[in-house]
PDB file of N, CA and C in Angstrom:
ATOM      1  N   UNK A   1     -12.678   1.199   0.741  1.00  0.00           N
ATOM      2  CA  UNK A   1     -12.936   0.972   2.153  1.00  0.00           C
ATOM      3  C   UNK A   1     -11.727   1.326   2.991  1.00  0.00           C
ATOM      4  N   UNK A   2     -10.435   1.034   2.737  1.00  0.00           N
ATOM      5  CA  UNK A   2      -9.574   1.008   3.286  1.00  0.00           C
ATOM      6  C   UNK A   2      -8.380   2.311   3.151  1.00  0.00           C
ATOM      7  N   UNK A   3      -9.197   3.512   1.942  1.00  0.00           N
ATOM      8  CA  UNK A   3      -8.800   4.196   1.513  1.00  0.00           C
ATOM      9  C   UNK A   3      -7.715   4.118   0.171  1.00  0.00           C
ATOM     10  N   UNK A   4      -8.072   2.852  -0.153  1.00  0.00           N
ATOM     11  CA  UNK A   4      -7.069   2.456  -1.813  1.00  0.00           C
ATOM     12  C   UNK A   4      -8.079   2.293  -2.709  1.00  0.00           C
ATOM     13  N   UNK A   5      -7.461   2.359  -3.727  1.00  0.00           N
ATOM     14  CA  UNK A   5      -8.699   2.545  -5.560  1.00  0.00           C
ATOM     15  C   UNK A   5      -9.372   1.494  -5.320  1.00  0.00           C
ATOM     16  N   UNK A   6     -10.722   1.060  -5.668  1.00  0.00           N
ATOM     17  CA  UNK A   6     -11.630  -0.050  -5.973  1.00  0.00           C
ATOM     18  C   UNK A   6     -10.715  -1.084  -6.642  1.00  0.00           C
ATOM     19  N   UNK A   7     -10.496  -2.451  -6.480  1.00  0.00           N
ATOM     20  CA  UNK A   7      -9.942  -2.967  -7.128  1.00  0.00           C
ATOM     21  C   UNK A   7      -8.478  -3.382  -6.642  1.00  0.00           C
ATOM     22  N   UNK A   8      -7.895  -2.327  -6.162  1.00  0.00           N
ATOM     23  CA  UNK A   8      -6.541  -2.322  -5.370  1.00  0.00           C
ATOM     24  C   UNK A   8      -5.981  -3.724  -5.224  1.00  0.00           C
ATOM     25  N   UNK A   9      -6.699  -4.890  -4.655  1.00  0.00           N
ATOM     26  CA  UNK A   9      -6.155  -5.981  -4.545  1.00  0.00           C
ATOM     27  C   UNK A   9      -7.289  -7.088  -4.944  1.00  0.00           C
ATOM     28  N   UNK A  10      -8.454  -6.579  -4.991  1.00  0.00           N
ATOM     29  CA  UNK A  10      -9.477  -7.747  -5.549  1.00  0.00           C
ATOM     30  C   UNK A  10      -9.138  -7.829  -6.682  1.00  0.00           C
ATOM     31  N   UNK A  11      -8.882  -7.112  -7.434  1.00  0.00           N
ATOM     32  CA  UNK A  11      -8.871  -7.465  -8.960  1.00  0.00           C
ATOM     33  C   UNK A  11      -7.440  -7.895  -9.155  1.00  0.00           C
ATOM     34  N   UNK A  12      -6.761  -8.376  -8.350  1.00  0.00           N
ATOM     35  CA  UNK A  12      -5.135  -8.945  -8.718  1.00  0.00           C
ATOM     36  C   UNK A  12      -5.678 -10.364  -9.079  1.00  0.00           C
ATOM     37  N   UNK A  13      -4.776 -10.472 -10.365  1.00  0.00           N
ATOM     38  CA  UNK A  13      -5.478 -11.836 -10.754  1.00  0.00           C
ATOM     39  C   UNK A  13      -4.528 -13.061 -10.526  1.00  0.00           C
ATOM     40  N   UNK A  14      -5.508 -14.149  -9.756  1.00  0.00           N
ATOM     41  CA  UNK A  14      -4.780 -14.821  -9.621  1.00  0.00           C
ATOM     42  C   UNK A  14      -4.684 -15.362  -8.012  1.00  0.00           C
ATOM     43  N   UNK A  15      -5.293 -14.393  -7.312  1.00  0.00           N
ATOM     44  CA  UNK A  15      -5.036 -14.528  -5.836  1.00  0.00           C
ATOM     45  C   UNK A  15      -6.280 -14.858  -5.291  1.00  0.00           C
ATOM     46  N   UNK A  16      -6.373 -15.225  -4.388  1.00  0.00           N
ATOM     47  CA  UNK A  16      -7.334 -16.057  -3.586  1.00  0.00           C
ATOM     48  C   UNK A  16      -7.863 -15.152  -2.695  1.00  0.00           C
ATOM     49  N   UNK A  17      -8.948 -15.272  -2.013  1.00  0.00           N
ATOM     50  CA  UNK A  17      -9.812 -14.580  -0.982  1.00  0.00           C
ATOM     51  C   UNK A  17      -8.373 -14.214   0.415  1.00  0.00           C
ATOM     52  N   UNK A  18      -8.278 -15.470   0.063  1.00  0.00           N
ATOM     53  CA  UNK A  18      -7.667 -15.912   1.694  1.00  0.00           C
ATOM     54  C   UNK A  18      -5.917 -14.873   1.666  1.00  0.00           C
ATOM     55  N   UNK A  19      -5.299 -14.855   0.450  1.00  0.00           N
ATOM     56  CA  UNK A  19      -4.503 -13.981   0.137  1.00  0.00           C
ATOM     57  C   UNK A  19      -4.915 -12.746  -0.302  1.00  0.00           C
ATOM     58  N   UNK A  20      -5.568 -12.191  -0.914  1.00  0.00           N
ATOM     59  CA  UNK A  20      -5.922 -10.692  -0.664  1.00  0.00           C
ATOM     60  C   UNK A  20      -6.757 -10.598   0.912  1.00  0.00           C
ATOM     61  N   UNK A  21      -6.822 -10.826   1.436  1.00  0.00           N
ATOM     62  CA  UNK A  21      -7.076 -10.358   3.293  1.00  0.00           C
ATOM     63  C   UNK A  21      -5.440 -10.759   3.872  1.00  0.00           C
ATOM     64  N   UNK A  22      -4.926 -11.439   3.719  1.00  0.00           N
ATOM     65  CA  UNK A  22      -3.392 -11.583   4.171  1.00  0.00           C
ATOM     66  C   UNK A  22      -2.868 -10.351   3.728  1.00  0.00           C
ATOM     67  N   UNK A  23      -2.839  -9.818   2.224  1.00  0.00           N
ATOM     68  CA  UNK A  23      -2.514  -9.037   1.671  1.00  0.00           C
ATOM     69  C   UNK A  23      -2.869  -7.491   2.375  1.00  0.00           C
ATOM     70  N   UNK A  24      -4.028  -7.459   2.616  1.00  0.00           N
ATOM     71  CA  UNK A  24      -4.409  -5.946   2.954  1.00  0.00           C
ATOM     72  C   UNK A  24      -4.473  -6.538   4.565  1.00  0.00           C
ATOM     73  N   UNK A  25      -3.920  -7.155   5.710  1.00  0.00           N
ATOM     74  CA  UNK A  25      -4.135  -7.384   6.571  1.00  0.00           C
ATOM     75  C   UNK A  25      -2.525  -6.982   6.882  1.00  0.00           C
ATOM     76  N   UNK A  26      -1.959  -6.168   5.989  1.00  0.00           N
ATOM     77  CA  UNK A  26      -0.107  -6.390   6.322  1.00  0.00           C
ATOM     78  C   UNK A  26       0.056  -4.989   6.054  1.00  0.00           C
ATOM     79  N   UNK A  27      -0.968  -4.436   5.555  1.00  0.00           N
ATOM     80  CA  UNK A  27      -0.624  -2.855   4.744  1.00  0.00           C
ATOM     81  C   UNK A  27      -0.716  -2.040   5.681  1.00  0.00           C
ATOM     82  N   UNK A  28      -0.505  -0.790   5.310  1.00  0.00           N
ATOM     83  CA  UNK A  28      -1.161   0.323   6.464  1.00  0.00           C
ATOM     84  C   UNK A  28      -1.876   1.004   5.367  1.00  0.00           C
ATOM     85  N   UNK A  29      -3.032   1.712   6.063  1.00  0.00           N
ATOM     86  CA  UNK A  29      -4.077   2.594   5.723  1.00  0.00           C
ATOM     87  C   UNK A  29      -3.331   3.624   4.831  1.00  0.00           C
ATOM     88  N   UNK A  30      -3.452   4.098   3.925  1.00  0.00           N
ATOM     89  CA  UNK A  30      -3.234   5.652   3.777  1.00  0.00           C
ATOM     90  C   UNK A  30      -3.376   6.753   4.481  1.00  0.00           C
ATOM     91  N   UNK A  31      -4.645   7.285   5.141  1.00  0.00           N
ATOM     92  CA  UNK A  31      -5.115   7.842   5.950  1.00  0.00           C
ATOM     93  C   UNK A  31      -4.576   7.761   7.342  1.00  0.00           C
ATOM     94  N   UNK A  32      -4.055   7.013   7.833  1.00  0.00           N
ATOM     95  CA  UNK A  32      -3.471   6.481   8.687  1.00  0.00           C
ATOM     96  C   UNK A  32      -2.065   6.678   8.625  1.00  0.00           C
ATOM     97  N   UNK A  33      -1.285   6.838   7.575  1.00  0.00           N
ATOM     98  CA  UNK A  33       0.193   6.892   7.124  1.00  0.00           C
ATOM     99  C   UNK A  33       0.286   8.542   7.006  1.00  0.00           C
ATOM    100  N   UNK A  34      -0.214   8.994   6.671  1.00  0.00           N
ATOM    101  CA  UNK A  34      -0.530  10.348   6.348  1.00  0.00           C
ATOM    102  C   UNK A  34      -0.605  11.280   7.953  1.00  0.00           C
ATOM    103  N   UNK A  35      -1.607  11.054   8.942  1.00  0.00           N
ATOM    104  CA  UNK A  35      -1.956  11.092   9.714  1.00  0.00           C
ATOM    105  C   UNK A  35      -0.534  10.954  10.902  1.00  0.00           C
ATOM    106  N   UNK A  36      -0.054  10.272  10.770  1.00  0.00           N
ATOM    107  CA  UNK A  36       1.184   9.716  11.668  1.00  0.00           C
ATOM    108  C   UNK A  36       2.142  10.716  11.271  1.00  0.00           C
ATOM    109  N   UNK A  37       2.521  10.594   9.643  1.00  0.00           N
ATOM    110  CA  UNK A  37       3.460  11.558   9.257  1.00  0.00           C
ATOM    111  C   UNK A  37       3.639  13.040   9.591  1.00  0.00           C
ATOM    112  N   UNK A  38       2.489  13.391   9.519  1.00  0.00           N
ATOM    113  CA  UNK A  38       1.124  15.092  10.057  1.00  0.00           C
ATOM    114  C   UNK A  38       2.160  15.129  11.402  1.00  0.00           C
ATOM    115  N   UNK A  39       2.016  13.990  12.678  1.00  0.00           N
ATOM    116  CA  UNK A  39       2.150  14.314  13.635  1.00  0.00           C
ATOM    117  C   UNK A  39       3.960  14.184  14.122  1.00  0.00           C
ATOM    118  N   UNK A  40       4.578  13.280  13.504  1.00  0.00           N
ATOM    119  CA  UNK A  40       5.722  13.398  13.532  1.00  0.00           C
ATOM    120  C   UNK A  40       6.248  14.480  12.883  1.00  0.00           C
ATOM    121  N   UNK A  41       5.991  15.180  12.319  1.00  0.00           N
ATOM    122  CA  UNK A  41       6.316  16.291  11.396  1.00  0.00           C
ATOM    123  C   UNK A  41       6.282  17.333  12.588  1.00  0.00           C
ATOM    124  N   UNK A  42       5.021  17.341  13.057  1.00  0.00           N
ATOM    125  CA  UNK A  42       4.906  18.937  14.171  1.00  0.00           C
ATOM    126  C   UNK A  42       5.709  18.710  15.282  1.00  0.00           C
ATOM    127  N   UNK A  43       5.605  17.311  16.009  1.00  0.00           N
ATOM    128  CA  UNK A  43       6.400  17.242  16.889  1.00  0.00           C
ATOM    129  C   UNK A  43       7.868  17.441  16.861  1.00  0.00           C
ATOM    130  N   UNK A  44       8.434  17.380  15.826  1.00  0.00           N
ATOM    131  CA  UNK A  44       9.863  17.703  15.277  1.00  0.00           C
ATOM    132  C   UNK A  44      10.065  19.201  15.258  1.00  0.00           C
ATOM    133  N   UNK A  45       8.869  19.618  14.526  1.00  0.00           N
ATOM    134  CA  UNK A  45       8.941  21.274  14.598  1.00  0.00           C
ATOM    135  C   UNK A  45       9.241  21.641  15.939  1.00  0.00           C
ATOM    136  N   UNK A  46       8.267  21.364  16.610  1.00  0.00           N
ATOM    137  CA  UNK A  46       8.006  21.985  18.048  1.00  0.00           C
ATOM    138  C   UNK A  46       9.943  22.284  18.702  1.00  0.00           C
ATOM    139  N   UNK A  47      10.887  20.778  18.399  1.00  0.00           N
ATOM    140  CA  UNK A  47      11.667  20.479  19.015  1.00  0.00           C
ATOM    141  C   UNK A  47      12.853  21.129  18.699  1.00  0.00           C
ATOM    142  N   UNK A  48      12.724  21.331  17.220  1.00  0.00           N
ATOM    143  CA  UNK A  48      14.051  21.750  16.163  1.00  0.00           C
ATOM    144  C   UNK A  48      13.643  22.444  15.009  1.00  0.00           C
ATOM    145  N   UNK A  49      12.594  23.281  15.187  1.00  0.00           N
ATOM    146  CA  UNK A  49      12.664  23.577  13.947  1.00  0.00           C
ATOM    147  C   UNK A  49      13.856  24.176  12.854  1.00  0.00           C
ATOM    148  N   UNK A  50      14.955  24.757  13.700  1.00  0.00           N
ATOM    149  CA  UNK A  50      16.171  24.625  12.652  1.00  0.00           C
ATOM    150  C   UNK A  50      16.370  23.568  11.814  1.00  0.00           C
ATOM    151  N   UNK A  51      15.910  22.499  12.059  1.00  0.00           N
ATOM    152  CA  UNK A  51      15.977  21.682  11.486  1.00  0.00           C
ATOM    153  C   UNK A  51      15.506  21.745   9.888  1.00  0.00           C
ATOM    154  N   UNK A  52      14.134  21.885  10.116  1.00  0.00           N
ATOM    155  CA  UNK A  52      13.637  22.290   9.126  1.00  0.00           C
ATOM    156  C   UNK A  52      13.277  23.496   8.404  1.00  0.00           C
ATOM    157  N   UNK A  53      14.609  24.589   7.724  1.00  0.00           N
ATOM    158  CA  UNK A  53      14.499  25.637   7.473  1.00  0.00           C
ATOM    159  C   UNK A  53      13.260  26.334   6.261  1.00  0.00           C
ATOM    160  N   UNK A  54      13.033  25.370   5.538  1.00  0.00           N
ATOM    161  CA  UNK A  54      12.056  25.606   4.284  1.00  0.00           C
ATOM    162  C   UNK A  54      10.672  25.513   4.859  1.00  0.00           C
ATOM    163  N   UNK A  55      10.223  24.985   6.135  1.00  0.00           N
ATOM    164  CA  UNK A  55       9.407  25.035   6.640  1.00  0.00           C
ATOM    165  C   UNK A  55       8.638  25.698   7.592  1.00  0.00           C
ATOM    166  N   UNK A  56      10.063  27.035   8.124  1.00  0.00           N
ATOM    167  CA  UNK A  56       9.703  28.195   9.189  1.00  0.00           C
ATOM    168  C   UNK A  56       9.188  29.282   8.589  1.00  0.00           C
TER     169      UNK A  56
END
């Protein structure tokens, strides 16, 4: 659902409902981390790409 393996935190044994939603209520998305990175990445280009020579 959240873009992590089935299981990711339900199947941690040992933890409670109420702590796996604390748990994935603190994380960030994958899709979402990815996504951010995508855009900080171009916007850097745009600015410097000397910066990033392996990437011109």
């Amino acid at each position: 659902m959240m873009g992590l393996p089935a299981g990711h935190v339900t199947e941690v044994p040992g933890l409670t409902r109420t702590q796996q939603l604390k748990a994935l209520g603190n994380g960030v998305v994958p899709q979402q981390a990815e996504a951010a990175i995508r855009l900080l990445y171009a916007r850097a280009m745009e600015h410097s790409p000397a910066a990033f020579p392996a990437a011109a």
